[in-house]
Protein backbone atom coordinates (compact mmCIF):
# COMPACT_ATOMS: atom_id res chain seq x y z
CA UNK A 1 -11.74 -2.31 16.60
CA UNK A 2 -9.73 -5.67 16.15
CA UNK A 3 -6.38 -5.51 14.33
CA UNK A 4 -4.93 -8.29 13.05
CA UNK A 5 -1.69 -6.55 12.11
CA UNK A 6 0.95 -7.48 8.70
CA UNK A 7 0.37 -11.10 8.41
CA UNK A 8 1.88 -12.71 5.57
CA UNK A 9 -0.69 -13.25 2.58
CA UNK A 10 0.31 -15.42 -0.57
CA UNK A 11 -0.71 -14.81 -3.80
CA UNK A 12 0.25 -16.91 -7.20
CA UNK A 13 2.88 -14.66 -7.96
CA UNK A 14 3.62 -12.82 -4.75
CA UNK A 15 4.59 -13.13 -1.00
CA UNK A 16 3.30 -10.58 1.00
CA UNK A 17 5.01 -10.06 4.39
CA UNK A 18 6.52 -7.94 7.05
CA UNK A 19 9.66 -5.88 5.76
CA UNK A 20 12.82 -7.40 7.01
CA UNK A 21 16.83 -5.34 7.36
CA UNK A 22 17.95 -7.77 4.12
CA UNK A 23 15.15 -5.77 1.84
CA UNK A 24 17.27 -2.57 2.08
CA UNK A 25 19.06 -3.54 -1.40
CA UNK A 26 16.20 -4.58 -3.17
CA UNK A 27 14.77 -1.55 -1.86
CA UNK A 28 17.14 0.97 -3.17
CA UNK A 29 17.67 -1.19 -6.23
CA UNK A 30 13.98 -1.13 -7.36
CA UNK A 31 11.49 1.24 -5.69
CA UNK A 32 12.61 3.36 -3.01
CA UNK A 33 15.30 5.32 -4.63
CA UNK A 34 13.33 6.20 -7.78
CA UNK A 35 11.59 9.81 -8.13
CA UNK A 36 9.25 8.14 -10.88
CA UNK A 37 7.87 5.66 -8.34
CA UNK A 38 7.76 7.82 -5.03
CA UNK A 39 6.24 10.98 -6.55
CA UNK A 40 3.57 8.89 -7.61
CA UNK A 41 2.14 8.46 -4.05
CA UNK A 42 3.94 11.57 -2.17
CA UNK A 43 6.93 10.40 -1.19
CA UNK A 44 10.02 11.44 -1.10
CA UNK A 45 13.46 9.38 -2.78
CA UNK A 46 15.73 7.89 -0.41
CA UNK A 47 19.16 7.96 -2.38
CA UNK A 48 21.51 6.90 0.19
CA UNK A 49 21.49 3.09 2.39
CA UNK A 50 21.50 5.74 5.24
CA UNK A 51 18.08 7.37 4.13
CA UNK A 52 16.63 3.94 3.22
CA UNK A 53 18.23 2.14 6.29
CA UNK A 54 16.34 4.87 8.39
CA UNK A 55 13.00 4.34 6.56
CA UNK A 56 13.52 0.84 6.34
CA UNK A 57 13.78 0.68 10.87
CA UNK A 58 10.85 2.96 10.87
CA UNK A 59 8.55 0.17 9.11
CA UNK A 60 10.08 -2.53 10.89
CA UNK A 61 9.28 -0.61 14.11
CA UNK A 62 5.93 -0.17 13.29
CA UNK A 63 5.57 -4.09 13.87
CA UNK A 64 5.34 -3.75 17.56
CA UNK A 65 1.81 -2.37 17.06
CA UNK A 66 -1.30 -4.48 15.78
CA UNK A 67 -2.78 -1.32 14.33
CA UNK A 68 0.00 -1.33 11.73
CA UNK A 69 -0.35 -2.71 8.08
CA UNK A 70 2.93 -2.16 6.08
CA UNK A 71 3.56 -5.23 3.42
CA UNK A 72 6.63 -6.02 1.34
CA UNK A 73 5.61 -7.11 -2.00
CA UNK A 74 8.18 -9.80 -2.74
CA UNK A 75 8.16 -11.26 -6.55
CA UNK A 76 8.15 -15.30 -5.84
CA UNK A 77 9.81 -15.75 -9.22
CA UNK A 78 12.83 -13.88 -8.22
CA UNK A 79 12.54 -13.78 -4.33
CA UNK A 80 12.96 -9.56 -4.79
CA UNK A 81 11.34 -6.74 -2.96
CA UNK A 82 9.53 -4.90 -6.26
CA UNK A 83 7.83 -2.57 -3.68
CA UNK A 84 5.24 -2.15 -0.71
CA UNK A 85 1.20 -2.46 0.53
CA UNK A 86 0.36 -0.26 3.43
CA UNK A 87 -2.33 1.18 5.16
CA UNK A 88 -1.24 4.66 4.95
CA UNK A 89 -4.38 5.77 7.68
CA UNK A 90 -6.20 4.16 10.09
CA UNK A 91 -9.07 5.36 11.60
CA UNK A 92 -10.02 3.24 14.33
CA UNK A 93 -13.26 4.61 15.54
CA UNK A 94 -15.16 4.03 11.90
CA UNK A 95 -13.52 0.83 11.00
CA UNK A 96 -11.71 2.06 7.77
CA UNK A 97 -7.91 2.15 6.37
CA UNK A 98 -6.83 3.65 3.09
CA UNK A 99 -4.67 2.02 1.46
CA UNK A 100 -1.54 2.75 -0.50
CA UNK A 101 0.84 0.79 -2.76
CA UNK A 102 4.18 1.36 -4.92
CA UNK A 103 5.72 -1.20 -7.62
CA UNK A 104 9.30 -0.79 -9.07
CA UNK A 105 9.43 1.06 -12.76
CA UNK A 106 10.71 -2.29 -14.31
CA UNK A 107 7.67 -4.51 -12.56
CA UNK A 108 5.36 -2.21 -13.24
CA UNK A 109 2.53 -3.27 -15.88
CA UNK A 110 2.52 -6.81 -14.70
CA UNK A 111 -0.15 -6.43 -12.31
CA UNK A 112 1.25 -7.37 -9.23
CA UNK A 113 -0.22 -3.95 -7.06
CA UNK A 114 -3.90 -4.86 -8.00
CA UNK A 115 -2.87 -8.61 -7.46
CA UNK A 116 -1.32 -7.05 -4.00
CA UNK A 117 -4.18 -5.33 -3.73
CA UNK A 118 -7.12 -7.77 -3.87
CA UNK A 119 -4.77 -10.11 -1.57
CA UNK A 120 -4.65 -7.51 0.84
CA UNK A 121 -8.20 -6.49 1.06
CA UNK A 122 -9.32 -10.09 1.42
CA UNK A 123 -7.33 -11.04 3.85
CA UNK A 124 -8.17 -8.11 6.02
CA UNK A 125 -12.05 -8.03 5.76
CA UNK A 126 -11.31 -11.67 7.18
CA UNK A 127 -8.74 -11.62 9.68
CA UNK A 128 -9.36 -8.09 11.45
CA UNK A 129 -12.80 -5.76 12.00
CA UNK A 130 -12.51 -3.12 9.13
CA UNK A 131 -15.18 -2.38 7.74
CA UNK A 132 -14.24 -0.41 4.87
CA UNK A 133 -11.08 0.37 2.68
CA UNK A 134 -10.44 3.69 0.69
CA UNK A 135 -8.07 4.79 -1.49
CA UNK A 136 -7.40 7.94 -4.57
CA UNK A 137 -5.15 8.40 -7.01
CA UNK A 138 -4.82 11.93 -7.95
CA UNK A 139 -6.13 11.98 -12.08
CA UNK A 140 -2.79 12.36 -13.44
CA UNK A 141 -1.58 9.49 -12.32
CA UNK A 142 -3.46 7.13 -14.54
CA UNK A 143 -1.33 4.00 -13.68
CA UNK A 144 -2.51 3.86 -9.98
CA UNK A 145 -6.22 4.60 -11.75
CA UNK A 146 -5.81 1.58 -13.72
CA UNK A 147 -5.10 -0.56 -10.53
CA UNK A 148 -8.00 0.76 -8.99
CA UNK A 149 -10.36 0.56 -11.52
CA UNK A 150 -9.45 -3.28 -12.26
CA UNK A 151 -9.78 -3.65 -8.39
CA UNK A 152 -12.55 -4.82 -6.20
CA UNK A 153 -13.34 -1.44 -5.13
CA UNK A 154 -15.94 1.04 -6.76
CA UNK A 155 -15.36 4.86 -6.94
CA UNK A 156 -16.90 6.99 -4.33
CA UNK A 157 -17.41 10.53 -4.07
CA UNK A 158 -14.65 11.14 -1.06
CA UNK A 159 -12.68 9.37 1.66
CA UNK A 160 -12.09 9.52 4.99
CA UNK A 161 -8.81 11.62 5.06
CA UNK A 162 -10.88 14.52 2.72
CA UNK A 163 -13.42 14.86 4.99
CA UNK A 164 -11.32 15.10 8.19
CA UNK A 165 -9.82 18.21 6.76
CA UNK A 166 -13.08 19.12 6.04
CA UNK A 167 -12.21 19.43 1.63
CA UNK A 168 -13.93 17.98 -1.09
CA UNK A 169 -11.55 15.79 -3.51
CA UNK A 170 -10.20 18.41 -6.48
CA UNK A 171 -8.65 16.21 -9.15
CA UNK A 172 -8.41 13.39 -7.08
CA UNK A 173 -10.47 9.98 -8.15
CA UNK A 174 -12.05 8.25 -4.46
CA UNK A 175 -12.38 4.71 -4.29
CA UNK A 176 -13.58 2.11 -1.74
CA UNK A 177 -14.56 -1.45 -0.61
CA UNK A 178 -16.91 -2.25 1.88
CA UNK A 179 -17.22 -5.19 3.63
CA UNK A 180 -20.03 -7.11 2.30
């Protein structure tokens, strides 16, 4: 499989690009510290610099390895971190990622994660050998639908990390892009 790891992307509105220490304020100040935002896709809040700080090293970290996909979503308007692009799994030996995204309550609705989102899935099915990108949003979460459904990806019936625990989605929506 060839990796191309977090290269930066550019978008009209949006710089794309490898987390750096100075995002830890933007960070807490507009995604990382809010339950709203990091229920949506599983994740805990980090209330504290500490907790960020520690989350914060553990992407930068991640940089060392070309298999690792972890984007800061930076607003070019404003020059702030409204949130994060990752690929939350890869799985080397079939080509595929799934993909995962959070946007700050107050830049939400703007459509910067499907913006974000179409970037990203370019710029990979160019740069690297992947195949195919999945994601799901469980049905309650309608907002994350909406991204997906205005995406270039279609729904499918399950995804990668389903089917390795052997499960069939229950009240989750599957998507995916294939590399045409």
């Amino acid at each position: 499989m060839r990796h191309c790891g977090t290269n930066t992307i550019s978008t009209p509105r949006l710089i794309l690009r490898r987390f750096l220490p100075e995002d830890l304020e933007d960070m807490l100040e507009n995604w990382v510290s809010d339950p709203s935002v990091q229920n949506e896709y599983g994740e805990p809040a980090y209330i504290s610099a500490a907790e960020a700080g520690k989350l914060l090293e553990s992407y930068i970290a991640g940089y060392s390895s070309e298999s690792f996909y972890r984007w800061a979503v930076i607003e070019k308007s404003s020059g702030r971190n409204i949130g994060q692009i990752a690929f939350c799994r890869v799985y080397d030996e079939l080509c595929t990622a799934e993909v995962e995204y959070c946007i700050g309550s107050k830049y939400q609705g703007n459509g910067y994660a499907g913006e974000a989102l179409a970037a990203v899935i370019g710029h990979i099915f160019a740069a690297s050998g992947f195949r195919r990108i999945e994601a799901y949003h469980r049905a309650e979460n309608t907002r994350s639908g909406r991204v997906l459904e205005k995406s270039p990806m279609h729904i499918t019936d399950n995804v990668e990390r389903f089917r390795c625990q052997g499960i069939e989605p229950r009240g989750e929506v599957c998507y995916c892009i294939e590399r045409s």
